[in-house]
N, C-alpha and C. Protein backbone atom coordinates (compact mmCIF):
# COMPACT_ATOMS: atom_id res chain seq x y z
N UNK A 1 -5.86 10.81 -34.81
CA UNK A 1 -5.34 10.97 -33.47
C UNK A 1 -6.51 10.94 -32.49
N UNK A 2 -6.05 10.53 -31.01
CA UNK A 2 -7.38 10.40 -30.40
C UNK A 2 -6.85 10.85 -28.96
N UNK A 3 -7.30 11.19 -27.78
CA UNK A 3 -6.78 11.20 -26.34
C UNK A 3 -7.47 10.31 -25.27
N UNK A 4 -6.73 9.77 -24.39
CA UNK A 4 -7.31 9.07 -23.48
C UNK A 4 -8.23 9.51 -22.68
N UNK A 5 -8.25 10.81 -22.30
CA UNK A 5 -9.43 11.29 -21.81
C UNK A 5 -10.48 12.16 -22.34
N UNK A 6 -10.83 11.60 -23.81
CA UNK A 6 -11.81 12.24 -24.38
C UNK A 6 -12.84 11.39 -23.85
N UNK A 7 -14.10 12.20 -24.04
CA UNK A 7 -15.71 11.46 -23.71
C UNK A 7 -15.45 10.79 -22.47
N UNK A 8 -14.99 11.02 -21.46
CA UNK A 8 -15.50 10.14 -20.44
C UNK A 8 -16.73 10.56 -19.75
N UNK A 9 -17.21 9.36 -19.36
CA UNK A 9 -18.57 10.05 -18.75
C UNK A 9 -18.64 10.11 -17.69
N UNK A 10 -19.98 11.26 -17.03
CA UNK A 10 -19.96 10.84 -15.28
C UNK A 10 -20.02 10.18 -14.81
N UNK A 11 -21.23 9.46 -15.40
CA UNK A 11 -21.77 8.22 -14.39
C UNK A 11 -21.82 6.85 -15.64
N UNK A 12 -21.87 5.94 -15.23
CA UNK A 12 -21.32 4.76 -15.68
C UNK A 12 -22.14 3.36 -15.29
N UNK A 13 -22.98 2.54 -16.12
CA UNK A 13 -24.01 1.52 -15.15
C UNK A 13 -22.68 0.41 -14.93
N UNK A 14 -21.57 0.54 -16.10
CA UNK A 14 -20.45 -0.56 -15.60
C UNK A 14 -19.44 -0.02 -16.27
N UNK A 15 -18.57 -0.65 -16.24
CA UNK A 15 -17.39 -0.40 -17.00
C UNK A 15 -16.92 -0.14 -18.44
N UNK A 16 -16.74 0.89 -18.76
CA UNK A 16 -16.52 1.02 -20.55
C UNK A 16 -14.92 0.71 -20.74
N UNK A 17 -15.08 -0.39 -21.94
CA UNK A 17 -13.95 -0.99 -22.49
C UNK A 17 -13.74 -0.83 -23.93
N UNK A 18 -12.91 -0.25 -24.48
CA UNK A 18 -12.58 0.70 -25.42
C UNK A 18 -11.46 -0.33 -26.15
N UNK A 19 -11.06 -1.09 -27.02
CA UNK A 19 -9.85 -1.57 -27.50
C UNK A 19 -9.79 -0.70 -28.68
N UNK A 20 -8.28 -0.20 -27.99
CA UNK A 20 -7.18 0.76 -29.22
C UNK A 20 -6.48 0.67 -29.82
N UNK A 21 -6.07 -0.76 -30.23
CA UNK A 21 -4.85 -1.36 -30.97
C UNK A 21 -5.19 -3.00 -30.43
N UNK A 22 -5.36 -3.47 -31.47
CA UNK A 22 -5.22 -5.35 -31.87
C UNK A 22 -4.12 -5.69 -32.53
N UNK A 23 -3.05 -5.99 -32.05
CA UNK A 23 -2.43 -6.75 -33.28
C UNK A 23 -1.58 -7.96 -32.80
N UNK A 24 -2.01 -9.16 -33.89
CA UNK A 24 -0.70 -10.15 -33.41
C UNK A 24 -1.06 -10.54 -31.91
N UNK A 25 -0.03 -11.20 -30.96
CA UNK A 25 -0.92 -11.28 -29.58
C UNK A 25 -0.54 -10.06 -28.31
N UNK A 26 -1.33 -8.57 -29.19
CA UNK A 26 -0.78 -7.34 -28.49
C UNK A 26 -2.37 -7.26 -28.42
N UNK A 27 -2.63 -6.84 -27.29
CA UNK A 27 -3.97 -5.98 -27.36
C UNK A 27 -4.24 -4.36 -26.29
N UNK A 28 -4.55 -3.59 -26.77
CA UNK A 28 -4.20 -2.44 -25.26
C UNK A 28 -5.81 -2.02 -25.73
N UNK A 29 -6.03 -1.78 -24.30
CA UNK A 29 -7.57 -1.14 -24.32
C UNK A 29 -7.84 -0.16 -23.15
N UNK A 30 -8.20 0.97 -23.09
CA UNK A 30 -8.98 2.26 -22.11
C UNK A 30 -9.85 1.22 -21.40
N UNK A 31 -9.78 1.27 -20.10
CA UNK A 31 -10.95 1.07 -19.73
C UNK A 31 -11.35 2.29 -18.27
N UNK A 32 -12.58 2.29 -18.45
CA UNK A 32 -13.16 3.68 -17.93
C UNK A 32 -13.79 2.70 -16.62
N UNK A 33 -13.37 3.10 -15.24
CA UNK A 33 -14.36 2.30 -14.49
C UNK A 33 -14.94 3.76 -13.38
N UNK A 34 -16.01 3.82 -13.06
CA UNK A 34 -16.85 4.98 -12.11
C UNK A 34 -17.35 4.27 -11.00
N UNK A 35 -16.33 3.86 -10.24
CA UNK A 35 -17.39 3.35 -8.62
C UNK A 35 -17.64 1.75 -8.91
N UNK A 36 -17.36 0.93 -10.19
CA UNK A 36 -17.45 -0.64 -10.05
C UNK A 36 -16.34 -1.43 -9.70
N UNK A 37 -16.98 -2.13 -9.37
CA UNK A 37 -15.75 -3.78 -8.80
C UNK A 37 -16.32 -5.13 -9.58
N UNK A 38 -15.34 -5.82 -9.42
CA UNK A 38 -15.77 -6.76 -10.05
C UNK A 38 -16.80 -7.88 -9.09
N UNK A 39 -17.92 -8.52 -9.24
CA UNK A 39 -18.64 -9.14 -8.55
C UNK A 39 -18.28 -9.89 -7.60
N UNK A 40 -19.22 -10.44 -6.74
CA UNK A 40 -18.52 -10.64 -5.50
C UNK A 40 -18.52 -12.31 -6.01
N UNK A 41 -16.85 -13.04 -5.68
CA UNK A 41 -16.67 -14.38 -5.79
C UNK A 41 -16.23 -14.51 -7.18
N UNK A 42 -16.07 -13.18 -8.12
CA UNK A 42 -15.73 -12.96 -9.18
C UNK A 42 -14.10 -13.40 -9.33
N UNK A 43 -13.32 -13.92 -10.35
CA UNK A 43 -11.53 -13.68 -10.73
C UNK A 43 -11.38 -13.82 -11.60
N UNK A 44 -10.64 -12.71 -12.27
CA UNK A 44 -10.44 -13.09 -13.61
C UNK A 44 -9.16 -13.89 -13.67
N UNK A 45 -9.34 -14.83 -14.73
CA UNK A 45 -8.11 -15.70 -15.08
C UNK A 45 -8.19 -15.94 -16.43
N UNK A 46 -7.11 -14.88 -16.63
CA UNK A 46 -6.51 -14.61 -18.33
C UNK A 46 -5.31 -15.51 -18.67
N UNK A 47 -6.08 -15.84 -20.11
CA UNK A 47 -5.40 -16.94 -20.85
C UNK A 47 -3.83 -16.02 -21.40
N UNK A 48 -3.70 -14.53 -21.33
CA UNK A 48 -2.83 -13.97 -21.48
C UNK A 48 -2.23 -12.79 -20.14
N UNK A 49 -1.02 -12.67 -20.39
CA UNK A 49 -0.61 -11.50 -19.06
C UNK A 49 -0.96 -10.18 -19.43
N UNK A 50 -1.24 -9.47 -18.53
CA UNK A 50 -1.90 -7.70 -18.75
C UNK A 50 -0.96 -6.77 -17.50
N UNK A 51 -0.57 -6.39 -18.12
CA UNK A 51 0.61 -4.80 -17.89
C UNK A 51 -1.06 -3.89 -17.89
N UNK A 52 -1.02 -3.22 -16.54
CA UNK A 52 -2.08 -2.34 -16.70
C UNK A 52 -1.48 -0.82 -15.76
N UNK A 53 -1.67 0.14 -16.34
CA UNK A 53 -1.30 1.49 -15.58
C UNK A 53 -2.67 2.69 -15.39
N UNK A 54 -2.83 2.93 -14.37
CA UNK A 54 -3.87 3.68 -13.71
C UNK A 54 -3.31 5.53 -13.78
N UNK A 55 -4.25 5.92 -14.77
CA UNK A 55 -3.64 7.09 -15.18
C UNK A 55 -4.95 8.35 -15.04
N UNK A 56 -5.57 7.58 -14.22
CA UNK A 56 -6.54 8.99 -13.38
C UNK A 56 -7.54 8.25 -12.67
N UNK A 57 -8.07 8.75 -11.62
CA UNK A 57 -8.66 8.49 -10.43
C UNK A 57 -7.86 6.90 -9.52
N UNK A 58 -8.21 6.23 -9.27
CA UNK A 58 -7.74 5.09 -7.90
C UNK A 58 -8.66 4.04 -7.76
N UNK A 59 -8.02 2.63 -7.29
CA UNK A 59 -8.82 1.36 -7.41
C UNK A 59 -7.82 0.69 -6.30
N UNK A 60 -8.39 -0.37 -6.26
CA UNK A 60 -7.82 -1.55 -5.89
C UNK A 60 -8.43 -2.81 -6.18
N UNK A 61 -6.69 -3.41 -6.27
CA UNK A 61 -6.82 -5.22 -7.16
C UNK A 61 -6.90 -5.39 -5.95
N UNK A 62 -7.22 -6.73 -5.95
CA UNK A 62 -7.11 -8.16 -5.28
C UNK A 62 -6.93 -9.36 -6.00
N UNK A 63 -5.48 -9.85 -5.27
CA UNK A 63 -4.97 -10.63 -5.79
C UNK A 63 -5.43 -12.03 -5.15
N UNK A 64 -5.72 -13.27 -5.61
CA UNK A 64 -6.04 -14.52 -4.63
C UNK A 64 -4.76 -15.09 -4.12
N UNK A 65 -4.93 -14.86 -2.53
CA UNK A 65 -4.12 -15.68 -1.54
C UNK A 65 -3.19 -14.67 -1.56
N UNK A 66 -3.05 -13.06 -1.54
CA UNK A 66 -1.80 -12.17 -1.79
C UNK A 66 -2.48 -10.52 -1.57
N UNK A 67 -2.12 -9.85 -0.74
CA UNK A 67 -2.41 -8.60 -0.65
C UNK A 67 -3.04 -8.00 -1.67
N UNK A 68 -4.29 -7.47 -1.17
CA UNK A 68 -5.04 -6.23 -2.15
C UNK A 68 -3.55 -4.93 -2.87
N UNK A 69 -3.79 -4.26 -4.27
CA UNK A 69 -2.79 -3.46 -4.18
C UNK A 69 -3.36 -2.29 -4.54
N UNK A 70 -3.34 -1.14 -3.83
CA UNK A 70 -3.94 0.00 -4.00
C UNK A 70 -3.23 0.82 -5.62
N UNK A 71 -4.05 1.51 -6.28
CA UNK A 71 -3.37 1.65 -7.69
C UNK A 71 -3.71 3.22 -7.62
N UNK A 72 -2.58 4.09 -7.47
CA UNK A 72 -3.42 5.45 -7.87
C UNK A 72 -2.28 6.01 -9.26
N UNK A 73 -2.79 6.96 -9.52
CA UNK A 73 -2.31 7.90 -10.58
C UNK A 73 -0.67 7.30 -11.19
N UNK A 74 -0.60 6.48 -11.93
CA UNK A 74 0.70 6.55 -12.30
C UNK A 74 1.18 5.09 -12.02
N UNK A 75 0.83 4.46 -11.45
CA UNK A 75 0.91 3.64 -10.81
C UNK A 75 0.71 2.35 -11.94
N UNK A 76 1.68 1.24 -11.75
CA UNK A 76 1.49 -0.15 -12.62
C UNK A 76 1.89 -1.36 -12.65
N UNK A 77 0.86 -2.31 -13.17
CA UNK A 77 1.33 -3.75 -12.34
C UNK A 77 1.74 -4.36 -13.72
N UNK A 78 2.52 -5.44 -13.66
CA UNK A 78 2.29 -6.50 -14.93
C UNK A 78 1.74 -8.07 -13.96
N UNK A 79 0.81 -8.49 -14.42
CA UNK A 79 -0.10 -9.57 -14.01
C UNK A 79 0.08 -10.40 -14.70
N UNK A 80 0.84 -11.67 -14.38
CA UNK A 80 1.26 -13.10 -15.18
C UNK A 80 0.07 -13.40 -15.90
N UNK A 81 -0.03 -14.31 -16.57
CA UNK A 81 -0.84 -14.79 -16.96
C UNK A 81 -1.58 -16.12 -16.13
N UNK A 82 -3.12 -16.54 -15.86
CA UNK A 82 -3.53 -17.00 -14.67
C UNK A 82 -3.64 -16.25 -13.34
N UNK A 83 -2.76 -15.62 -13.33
CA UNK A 83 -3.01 -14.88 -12.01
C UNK A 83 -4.28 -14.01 -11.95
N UNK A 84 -5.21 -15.01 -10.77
CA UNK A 84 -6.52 -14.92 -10.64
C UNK A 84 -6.42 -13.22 -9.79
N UNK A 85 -7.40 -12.68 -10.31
CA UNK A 85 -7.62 -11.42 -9.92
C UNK A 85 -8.75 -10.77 -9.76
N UNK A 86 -8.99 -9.57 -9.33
CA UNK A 86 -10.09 -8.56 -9.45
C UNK A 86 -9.94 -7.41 -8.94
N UNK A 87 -10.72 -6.49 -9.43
CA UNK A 87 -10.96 -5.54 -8.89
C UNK A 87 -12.13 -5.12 -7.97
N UNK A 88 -11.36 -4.59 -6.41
CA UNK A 88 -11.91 -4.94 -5.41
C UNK A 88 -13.17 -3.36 -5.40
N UNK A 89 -12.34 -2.00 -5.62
CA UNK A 89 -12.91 -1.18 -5.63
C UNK A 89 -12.90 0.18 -6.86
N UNK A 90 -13.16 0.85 -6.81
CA UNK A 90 -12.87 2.30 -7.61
C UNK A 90 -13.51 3.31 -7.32
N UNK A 91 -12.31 4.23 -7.37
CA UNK A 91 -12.95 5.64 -6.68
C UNK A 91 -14.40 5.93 -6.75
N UNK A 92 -15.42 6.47 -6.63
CA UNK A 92 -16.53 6.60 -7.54
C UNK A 92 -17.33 7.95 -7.31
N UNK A 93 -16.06 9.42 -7.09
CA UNK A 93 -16.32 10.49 -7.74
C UNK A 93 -15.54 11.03 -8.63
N UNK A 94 -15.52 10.09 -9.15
CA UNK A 94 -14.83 10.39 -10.72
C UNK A 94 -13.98 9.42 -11.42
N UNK A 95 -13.95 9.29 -12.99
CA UNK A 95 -13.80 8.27 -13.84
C UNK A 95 -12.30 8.00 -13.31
N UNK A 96 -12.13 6.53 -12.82
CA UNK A 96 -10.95 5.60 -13.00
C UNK A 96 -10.27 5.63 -14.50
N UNK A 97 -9.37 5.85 -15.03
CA UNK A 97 -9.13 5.64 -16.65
C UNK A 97 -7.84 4.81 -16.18
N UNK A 98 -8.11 3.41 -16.52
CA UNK A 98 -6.70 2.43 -17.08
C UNK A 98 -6.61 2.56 -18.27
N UNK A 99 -5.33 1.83 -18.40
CA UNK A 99 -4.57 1.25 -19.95
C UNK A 99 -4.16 0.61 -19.39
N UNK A 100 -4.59 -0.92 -20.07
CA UNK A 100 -4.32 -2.26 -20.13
C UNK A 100 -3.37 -2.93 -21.33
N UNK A 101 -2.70 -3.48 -21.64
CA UNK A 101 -2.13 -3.88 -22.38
C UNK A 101 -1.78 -5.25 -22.29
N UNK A 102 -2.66 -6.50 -23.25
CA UNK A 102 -2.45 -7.63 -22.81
C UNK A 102 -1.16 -8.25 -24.05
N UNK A 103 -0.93 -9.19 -23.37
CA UNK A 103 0.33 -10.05 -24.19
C UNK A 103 0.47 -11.18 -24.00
N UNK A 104 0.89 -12.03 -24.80
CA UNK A 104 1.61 -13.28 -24.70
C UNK A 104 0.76 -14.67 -24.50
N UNK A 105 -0.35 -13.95 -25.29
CA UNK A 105 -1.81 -15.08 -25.69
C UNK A 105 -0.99 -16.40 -26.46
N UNK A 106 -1.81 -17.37 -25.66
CA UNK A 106 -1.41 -18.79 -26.87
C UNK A 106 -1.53 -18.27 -28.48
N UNK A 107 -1.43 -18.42 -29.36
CA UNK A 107 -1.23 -18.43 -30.65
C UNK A 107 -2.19 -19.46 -31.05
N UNK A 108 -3.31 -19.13 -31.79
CA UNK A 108 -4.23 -20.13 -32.22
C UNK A 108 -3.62 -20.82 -33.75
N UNK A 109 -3.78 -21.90 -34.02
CA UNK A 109 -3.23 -22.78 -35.15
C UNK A 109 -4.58 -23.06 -35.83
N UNK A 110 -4.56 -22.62 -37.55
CA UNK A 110 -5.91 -22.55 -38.45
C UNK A 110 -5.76 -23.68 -38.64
């Protein structure tokens, strides 16, 4: 057994990404962010969609060509897949903790 808010730390040089379950095209991972964003001119564009819920401290996405969305406590998006993104900010007196949960990856053929 494990808890989502074990070991988090104070301070943070970037983001800690934790994957807690792989399986099949499921993936969910902790990620711990303290005060980072993603670089400037940065987007991520995932080959799969991510369901993500903000379950202590506050951030904000930015979506391209579509309102920033402020994310606090409880709070959750599901993000198509492609849909170029980032994260614009995070609180940074005290650990951000998401759960991400990605899905619906192409299927690689051996």
């Amino acid at each position: 057994m494990s808890n989502l808010f074990a070991d988090l730390p104070n301070a943070l040089p970037e983001e800690l990404v934790s994957v807690l379950v792989e399986n099949g095209g499921v993936r969910i991972e902790r990620i711990v962010s303290n005060g980072q964003n993603s670089p400037e001119g940065f987007w991520y564009d995932q080959a799969e969609a991510e369901w993500v819920v903000v379950l202590q401290g506050e951030a904000l996405l930015q979506f391209e060509d579509q309102p920033s969305v402020r994310m606090k406590p409880g709070d959750f998006i599901d993000i198509p897949a492609h849909q170029k993104h980032r994260v614009e900010w995070t609180v940074p007196d005290q650990p951000t903790v998401w759960l991400a949960v990605f899905y619906g990856a192409p299927i690689r053929s051996a």
